[in-house]
Protein backbone atom coordinates (compact mmCIF):
# COMPACT_ATOMS: atom_id res chain seq x y z
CA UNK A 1 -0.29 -20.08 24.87
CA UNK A 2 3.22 -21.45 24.86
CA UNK A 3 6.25 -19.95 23.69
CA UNK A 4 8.38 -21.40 21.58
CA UNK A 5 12.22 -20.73 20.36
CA UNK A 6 12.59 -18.47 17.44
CA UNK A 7 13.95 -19.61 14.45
CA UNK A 8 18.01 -18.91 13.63
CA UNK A 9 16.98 -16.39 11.02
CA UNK A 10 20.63 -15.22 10.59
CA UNK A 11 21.54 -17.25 7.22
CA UNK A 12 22.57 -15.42 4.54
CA UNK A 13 19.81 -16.73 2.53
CA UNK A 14 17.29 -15.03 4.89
CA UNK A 15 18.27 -12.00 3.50
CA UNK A 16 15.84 -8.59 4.19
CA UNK A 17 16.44 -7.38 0.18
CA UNK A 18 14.44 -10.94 -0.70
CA UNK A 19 11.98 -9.87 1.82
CA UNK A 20 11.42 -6.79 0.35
CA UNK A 21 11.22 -8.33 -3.40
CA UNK A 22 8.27 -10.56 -1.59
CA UNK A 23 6.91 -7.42 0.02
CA UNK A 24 6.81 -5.53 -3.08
CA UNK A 25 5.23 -8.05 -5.22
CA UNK A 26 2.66 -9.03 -3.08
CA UNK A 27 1.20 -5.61 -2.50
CA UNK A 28 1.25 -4.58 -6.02
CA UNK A 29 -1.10 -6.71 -7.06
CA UNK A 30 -3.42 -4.15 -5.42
CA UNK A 31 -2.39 -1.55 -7.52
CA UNK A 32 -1.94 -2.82 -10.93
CA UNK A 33 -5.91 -1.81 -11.73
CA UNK A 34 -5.37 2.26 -11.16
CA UNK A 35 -3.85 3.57 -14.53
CA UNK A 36 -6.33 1.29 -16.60
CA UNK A 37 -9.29 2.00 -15.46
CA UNK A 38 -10.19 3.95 -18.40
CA UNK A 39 -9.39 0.62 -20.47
CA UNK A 40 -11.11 -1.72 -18.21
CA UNK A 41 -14.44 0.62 -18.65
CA UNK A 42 -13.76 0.81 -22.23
CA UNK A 43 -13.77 -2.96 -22.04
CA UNK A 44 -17.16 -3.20 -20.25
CA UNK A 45 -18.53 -0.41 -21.80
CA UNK A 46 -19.52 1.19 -18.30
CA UNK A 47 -18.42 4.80 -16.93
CA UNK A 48 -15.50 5.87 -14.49
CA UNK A 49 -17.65 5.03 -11.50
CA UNK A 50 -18.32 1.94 -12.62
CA UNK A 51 -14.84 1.31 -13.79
CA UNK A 52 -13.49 2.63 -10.29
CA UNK A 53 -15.06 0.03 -8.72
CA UNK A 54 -12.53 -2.34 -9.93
CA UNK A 55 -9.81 -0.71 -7.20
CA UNK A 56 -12.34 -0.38 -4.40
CA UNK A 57 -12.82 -4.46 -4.63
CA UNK A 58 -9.26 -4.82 -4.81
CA UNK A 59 -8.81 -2.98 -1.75
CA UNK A 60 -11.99 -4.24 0.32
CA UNK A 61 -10.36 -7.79 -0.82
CA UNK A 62 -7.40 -7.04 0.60
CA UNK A 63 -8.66 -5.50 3.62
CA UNK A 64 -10.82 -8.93 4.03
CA UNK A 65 -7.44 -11.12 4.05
CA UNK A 66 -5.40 -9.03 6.29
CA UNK A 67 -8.48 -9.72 8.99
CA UNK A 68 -8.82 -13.35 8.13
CA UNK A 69 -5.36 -14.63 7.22
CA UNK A 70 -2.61 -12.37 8.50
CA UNK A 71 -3.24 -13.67 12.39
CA UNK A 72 -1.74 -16.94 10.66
CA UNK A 73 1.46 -15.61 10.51
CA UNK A 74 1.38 -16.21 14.05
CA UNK A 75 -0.01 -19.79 13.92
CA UNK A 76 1.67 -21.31 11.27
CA UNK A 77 5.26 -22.25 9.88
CA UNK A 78 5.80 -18.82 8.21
CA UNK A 79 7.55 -20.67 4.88
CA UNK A 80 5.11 -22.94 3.80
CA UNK A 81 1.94 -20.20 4.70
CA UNK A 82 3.83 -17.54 2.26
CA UNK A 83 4.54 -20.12 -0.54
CA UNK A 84 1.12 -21.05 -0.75
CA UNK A 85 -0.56 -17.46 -0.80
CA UNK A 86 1.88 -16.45 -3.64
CA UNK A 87 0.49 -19.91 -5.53
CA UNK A 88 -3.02 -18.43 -4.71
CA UNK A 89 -2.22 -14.86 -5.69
CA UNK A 90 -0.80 -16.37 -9.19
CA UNK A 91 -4.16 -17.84 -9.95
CA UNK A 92 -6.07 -15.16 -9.09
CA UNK A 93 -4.31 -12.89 -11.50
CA UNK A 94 -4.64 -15.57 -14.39
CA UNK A 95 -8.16 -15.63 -13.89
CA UNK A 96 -8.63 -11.64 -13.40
CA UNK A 97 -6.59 -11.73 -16.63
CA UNK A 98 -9.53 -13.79 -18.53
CA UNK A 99 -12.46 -11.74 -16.68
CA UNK A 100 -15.34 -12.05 -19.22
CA UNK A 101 -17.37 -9.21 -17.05
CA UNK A 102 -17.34 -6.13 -15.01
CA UNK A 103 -19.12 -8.58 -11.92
CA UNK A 104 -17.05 -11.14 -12.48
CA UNK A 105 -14.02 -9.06 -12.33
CA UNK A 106 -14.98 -7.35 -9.10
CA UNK A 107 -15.41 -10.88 -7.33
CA UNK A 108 -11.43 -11.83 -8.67
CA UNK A 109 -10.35 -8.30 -8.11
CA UNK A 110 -11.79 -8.55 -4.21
CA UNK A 111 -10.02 -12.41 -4.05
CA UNK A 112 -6.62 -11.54 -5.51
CA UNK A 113 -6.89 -8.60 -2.73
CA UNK A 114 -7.56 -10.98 -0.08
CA UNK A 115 -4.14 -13.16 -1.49
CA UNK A 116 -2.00 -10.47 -2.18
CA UNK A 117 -2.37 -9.82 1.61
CA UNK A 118 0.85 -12.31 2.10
CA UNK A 119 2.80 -8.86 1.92
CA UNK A 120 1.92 -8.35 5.67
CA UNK A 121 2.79 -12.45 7.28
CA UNK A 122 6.07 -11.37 5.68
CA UNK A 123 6.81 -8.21 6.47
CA UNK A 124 6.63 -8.34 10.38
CA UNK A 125 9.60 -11.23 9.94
CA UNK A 126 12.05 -8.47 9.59
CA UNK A 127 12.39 -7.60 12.70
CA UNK A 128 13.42 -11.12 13.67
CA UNK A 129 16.36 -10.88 11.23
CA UNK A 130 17.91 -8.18 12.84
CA UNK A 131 19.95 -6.76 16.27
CA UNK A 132 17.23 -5.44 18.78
CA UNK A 133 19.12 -1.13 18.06
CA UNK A 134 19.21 -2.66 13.96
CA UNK A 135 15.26 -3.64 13.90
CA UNK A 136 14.73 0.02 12.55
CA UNK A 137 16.64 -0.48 9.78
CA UNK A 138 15.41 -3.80 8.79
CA UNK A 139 12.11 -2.98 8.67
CA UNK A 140 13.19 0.42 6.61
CA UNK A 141 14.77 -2.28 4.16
CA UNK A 142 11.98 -4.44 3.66
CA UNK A 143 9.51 -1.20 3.81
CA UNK A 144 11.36 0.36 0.71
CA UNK A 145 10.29 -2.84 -1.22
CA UNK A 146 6.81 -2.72 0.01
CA UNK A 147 6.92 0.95 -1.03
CA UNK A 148 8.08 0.45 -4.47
CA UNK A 149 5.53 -1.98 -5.18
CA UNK A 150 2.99 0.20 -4.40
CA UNK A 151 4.40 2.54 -6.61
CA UNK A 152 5.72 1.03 -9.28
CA UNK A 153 3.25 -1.77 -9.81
CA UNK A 154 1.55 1.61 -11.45
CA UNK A 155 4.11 2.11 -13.91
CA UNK A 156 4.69 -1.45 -14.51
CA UNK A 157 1.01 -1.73 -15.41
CA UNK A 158 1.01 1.31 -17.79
CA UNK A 159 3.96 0.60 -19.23
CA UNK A 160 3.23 -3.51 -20.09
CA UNK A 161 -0.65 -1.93 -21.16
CA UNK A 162 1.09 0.46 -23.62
CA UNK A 163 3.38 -2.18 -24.92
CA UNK A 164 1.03 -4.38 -25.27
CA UNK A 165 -1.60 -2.44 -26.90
CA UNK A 166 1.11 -1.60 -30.07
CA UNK A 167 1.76 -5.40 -30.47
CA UNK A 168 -1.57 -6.71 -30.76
CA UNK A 169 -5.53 -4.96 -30.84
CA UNK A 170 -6.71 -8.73 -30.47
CA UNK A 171 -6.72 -8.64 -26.80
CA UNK A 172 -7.51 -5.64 -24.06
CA UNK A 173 -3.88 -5.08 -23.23
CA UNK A 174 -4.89 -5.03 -19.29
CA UNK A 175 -5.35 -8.43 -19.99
CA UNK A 176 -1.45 -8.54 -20.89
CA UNK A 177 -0.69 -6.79 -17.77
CA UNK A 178 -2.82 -9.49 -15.28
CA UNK A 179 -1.14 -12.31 -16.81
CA UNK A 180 2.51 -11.06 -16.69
CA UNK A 181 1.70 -10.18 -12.47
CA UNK A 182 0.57 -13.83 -12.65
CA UNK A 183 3.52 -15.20 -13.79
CA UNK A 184 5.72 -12.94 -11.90
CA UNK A 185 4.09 -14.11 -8.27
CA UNK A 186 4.16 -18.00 -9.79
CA UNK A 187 7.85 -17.11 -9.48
CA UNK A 188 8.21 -16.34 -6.60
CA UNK A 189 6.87 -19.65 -4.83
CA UNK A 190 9.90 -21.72 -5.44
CA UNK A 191 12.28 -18.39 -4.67
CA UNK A 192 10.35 -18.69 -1.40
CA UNK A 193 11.35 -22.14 -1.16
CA UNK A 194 14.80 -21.86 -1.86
CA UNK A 195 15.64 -18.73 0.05
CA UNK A 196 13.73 -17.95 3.11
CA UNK A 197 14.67 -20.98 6.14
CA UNK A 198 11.63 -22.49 8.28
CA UNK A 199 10.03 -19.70 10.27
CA UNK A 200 8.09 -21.27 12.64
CA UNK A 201 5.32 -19.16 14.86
CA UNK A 202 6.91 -17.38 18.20
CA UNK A 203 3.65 -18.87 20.21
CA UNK A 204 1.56 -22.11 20.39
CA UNK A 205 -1.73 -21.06 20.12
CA UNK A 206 -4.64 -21.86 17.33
CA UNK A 207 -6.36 -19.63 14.99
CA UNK A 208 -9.62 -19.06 17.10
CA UNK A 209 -6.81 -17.72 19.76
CA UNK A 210 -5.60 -15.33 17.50
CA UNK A 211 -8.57 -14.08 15.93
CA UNK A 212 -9.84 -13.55 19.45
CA UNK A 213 -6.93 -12.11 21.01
CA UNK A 214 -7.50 -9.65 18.02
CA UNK A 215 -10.05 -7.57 20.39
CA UNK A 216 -7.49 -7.82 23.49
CA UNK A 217 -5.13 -6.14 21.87
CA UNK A 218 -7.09 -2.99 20.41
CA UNK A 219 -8.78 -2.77 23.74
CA UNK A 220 -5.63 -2.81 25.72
CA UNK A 221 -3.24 -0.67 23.15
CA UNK A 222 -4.59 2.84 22.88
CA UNK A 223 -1.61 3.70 21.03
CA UNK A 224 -2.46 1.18 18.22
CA UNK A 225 -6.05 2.29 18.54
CA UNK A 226 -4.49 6.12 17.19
CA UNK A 227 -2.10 4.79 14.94
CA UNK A 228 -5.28 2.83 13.15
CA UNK A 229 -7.04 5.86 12.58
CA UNK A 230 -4.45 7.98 11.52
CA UNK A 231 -2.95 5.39 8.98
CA UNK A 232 -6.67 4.82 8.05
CA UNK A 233 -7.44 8.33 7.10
CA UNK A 234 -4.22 9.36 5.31
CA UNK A 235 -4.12 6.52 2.96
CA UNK A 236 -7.79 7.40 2.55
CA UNK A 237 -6.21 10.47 1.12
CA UNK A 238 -4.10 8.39 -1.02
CA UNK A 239 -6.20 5.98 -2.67
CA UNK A 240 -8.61 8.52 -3.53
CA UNK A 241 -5.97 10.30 -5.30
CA UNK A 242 -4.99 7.44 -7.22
CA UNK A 243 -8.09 5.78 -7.67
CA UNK A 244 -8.87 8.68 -10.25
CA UNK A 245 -5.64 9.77 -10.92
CA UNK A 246 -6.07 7.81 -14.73
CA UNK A 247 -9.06 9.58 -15.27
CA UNK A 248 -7.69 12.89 -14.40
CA UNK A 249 -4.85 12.31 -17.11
CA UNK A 250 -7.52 10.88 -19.19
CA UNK A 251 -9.08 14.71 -19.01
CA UNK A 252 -5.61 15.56 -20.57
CA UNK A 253 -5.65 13.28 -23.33
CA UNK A 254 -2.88 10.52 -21.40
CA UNK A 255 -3.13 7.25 -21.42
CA UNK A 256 -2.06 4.31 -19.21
CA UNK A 257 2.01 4.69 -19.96
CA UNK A 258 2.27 8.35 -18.63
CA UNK A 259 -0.02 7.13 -15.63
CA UNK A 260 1.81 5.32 -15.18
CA UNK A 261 5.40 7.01 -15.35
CA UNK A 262 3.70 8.81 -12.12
CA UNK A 263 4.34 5.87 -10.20
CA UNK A 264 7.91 6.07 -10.88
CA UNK A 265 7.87 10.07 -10.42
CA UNK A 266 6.38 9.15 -7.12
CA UNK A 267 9.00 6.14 -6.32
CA UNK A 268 11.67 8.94 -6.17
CA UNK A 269 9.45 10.39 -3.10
CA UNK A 270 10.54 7.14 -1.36
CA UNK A 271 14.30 8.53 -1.18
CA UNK A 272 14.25 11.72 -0.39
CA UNK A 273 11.79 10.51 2.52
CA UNK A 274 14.82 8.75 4.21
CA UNK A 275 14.98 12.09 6.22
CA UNK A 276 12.20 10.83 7.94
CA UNK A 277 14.47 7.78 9.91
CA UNK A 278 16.39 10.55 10.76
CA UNK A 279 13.98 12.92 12.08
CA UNK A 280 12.58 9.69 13.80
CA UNK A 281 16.30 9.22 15.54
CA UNK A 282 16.52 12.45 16.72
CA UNK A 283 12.64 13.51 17.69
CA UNK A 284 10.33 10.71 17.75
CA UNK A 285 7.79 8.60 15.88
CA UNK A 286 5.12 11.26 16.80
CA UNK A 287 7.10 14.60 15.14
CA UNK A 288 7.69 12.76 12.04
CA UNK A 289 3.76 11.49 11.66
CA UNK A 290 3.45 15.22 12.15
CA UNK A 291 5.40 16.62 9.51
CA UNK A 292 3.69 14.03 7.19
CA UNK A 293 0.33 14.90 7.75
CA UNK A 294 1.79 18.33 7.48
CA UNK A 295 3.32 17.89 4.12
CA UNK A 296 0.45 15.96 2.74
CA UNK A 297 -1.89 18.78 3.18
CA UNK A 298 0.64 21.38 1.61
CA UNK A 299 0.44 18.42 -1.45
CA UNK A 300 -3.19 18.04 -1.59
CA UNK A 301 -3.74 22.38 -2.40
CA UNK A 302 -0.80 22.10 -4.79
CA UNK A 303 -2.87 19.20 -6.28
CA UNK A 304 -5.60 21.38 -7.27
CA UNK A 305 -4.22 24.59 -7.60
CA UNK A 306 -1.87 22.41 -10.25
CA UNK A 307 -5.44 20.75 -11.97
CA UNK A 308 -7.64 24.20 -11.90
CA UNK A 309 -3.97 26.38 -13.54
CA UNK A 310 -4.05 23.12 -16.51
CA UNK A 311 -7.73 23.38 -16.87
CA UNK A 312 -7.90 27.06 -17.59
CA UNK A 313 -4.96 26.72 -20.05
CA UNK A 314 -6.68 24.09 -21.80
CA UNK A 315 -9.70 25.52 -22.29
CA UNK A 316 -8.10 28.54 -23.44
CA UNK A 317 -6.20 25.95 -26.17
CA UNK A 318 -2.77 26.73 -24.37
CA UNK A 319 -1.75 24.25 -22.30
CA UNK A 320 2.03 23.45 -21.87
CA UNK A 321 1.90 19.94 -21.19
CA UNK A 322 5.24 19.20 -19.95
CA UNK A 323 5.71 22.44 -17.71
CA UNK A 324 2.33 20.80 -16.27
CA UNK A 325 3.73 17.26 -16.13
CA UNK A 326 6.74 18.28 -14.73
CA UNK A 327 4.94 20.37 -11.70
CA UNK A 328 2.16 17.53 -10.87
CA UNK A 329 5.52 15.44 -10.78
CA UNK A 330 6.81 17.50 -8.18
CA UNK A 331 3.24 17.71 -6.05
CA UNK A 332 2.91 14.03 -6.49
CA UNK A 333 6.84 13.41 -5.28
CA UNK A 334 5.82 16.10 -1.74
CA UNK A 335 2.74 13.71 -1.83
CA UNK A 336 4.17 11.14 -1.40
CA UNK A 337 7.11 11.66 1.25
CA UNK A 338 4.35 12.79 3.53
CA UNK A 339 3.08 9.43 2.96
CA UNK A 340 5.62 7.65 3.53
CA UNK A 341 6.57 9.78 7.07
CA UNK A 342 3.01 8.84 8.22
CA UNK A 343 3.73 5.10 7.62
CA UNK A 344 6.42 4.80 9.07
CA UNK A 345 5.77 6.50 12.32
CA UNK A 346 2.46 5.05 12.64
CA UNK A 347 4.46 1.83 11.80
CA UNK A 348 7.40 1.85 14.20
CA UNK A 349 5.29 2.64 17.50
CA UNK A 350 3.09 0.08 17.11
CA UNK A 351 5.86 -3.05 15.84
CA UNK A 352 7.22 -1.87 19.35
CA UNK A 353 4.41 -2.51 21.85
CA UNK A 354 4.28 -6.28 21.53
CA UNK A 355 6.82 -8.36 19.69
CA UNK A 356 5.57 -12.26 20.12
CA UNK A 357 2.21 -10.12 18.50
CA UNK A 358 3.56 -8.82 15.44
CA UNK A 359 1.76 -10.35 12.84
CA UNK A 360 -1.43 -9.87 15.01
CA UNK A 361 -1.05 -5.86 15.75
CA UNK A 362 -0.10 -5.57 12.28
CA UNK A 363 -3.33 -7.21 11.10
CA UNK A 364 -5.20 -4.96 13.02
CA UNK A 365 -3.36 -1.91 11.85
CA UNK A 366 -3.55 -2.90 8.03
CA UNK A 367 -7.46 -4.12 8.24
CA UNK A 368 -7.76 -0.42 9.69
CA UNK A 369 -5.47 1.29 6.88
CA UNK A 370 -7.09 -0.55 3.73
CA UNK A 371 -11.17 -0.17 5.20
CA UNK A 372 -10.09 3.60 5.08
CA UNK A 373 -7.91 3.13 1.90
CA UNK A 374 -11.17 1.53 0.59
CA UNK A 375 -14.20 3.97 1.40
CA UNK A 376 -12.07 7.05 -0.06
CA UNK A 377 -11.33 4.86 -3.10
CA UNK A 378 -15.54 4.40 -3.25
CA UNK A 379 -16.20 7.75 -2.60
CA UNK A 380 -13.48 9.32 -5.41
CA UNK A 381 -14.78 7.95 -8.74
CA UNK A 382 -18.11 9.22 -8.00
CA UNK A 383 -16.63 12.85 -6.52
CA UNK A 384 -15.10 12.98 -9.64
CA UNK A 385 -17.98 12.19 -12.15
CA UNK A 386 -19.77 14.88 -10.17
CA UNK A 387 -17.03 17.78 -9.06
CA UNK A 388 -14.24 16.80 -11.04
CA UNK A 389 -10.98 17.52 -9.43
CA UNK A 390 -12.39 20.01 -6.43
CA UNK A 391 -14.31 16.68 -5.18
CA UNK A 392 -11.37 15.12 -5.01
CA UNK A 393 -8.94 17.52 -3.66
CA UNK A 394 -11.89 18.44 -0.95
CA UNK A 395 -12.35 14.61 0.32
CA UNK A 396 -8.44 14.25 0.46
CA UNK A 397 -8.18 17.67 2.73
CA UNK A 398 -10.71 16.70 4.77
CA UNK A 399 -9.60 13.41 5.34
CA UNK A 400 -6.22 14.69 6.40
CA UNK A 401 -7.38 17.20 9.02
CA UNK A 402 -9.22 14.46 10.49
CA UNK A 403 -5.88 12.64 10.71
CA UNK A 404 -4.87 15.71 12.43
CA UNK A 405 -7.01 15.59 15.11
CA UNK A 406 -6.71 12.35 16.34
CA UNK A 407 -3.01 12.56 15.98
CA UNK A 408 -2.62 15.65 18.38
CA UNK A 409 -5.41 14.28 20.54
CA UNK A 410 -3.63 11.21 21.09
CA UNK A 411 -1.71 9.99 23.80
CA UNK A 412 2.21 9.88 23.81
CA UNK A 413 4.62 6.55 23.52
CA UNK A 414 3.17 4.26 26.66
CA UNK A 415 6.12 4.14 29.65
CA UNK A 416 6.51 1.02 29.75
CA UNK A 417 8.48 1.98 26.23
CA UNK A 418 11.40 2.90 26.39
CA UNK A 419 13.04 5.15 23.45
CA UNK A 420 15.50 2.24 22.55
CA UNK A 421 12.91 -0.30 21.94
CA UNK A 422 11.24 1.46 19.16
CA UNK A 423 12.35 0.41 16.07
CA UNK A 424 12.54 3.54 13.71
CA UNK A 425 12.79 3.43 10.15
CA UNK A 426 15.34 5.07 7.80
CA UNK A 427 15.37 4.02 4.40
CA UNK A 428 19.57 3.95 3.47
């Protein structure tokens, strides 16, 4: 393997805000399925573990393409390889978008995954646009776009469904919502074009290299081994929570738009969790993963003490339904900061052990994050049909106090890292 010179990506035009646009747009073509579920099964005419199904082959998808294609971020010219997923990502949405059944949908849902994983050759660039003591706030930048698309792709969804469905009955309006994403990622192809400069690899070395240096790396790396299985099982936690999170307002009588209004309830999380670049600054990587698996617990009881306080009350015929809003706002917002804290601590030990390997350890990392992302989002529909919202609420605590013990199992930052070379994460 031969090094080669790194690309002057100092232009103004290779700015991290664009990076973070691509970032966000990319990933939330994973999410777009969760608040119409309940419309896609209406569609098919199948039941919420059918319909679930939908985000679990979105997810498995995009699991799939962060294995196979991400290593290409360290093969090919960066530019080209990003313009070209976003063209494939575009045509996969059309074609969800025109899904004449549930199978058929699956196989799209599971290939628009595997193209929407472009989100992760780009977001391992940001470190390369910034001053070695800066690289934790580039890659907080370009994380707060990834973060919004994962939330907000939910209440762009909802909201484009609702809209859609008071215009016109003469098409499912999730069909509205897939063909708007389409044309939104078509977009982005020639912005790509246009903005970002050539970004060629950082090494000379073929796919086959890559995919088998894959191995090296977890073997060598015990650090990224614990950061894979803690990232795995807390957004296990995640998706199962909003892989069913429709259905639960479904219970409720709420459709897609307040759905997904959550997403932008839960967007505000990704603020106030700026506190964890600063807790990172001051204590570590490892004490803020800790507070967020911490805090995510704490959100997961207030979860179902929320759900089992609303289903009383409605069964009694006197539910308040915007005191009860308003508090699973607040549980969802606590949810998600201890999210975020885990991500980005997992995150900014592991960009830090190799940097001519980025795109490589964060392949690994992501493959790791999305299989667990993607057996909790299996597993949820079905809790659900059976144990309603104590199945879900059990999987999710159990999941996290796994996390827990790996985490204070593991083993702390290597030696040969120093402090200074891991790039932390604050979100300004």
């Amino acid at each position: 393997m031969q090094q080669v010179a790194s690309p002057d990506t100092t232009k103004p035009h290779a700015h991290l805000g664009f990076l973070g646009l691509c970032c966000g747009v990319g990933v939330s073509t994973i999410y777009l399925c969760q608040p119409l579920l309940p419309e896609m099964g209406a569609t098919f005419g199948v039941n919420a573990a059918a319909a679930g199904q939908v985000g679990v082959a979105t997810q498995v998808g995009y699991a799939l393409g962060m294995l196979s294609f991400t290593p290409l971020g360290d093969t090919l010219e960066r530019r080209k390889l990003i313009m070209r997923m976003f063209g494939m990502v575009s045509i996969a949405l059309l074609l969800q978008a025109c899904a004449p059944s549930l199978p058929l949908l699956l196989l799209l849902s599971a290939t628009s995954g595997a193209m929407a994983c472009v989100t992760h050759i780009v977001l391992p660039i940001a470190p390369d646009l910034a001053a070695p003591r800066e690289r934790g706030k580039a890659i907080g930048v370009v994380m707060t776009g990834l973060l919004s698309g994962v939330l907000l792709a939910r209440t762009f969804a909802g909201w484009v469904s609702e809209l859609a469905a008071h215009m016109t009955s003469r098409i499912a309006s999730w069909r509205v919502v897939f063909f708007v994403a389409a044309l939104v990622s078509a977009a982005l192809v020639p912005a790509v074009k246009r903005l970002m400069p050539e970004l060629p690899p950082k090494e000379k070395l073929t796919y086959g290299e890559a995919m088998r240096s894959l191995w090296d790396l977890m073997r060598e790396e015990p650090l990224l081994r614990e950061s894979c299985i803690v990232g795995a099982l807390s957004f296990g936690t995640f998706s199962a929570f909003w892989n069913t999170f429709a259905f639960v307002m479904a219970s409720h009588g709420q459709g897609a738009a307040v759905t997904g209004t959550f997403g932008l309830v839960a967007a505000a999380g990704a603020a106030v969790a700026s506190t964890a670049g600063k807790l990172a600054d001051r204590r570590g990587p490892r004490y803020v993963i800790s507070v967020g698996l911490g805090i995510l617990g704490l959100s997961f009881i207030g979860i179902y003490l929320t759900e089992r306080v609303a289903l009383h009350a409605q069964a009694a015929g006197h539910l308040h339904l915007w005191p009860y809003l308003l508090t699973l706002g607040a549980v969802v917002i606590t949810m998600d900061v201890g999210m975020q804290g885990t991500q980005l601590g997992n995150q900014s030990r592991i960009f830090a052990l190799r940097p001519e390997a980025r795109s490589r350890i964060n392949t690994l990392y992501m493959t790791c994050y999305f299989v667990g992302g993607a057996v909790a989002s299996a597993l949820s529909p079905i809790l659900w049909q059976h144990y309603g919202i104590g199945g879900i609420c059990g999987l999710e605590l159990t999941l996290v106090l796994l996390a827990v013990w790996r985490h204070a199992t593991g083993r702390p930052v290597p030696r040969h890292i120093s402090r200074n070379d891991i790039p932390m994460l604050p979100i300004e």
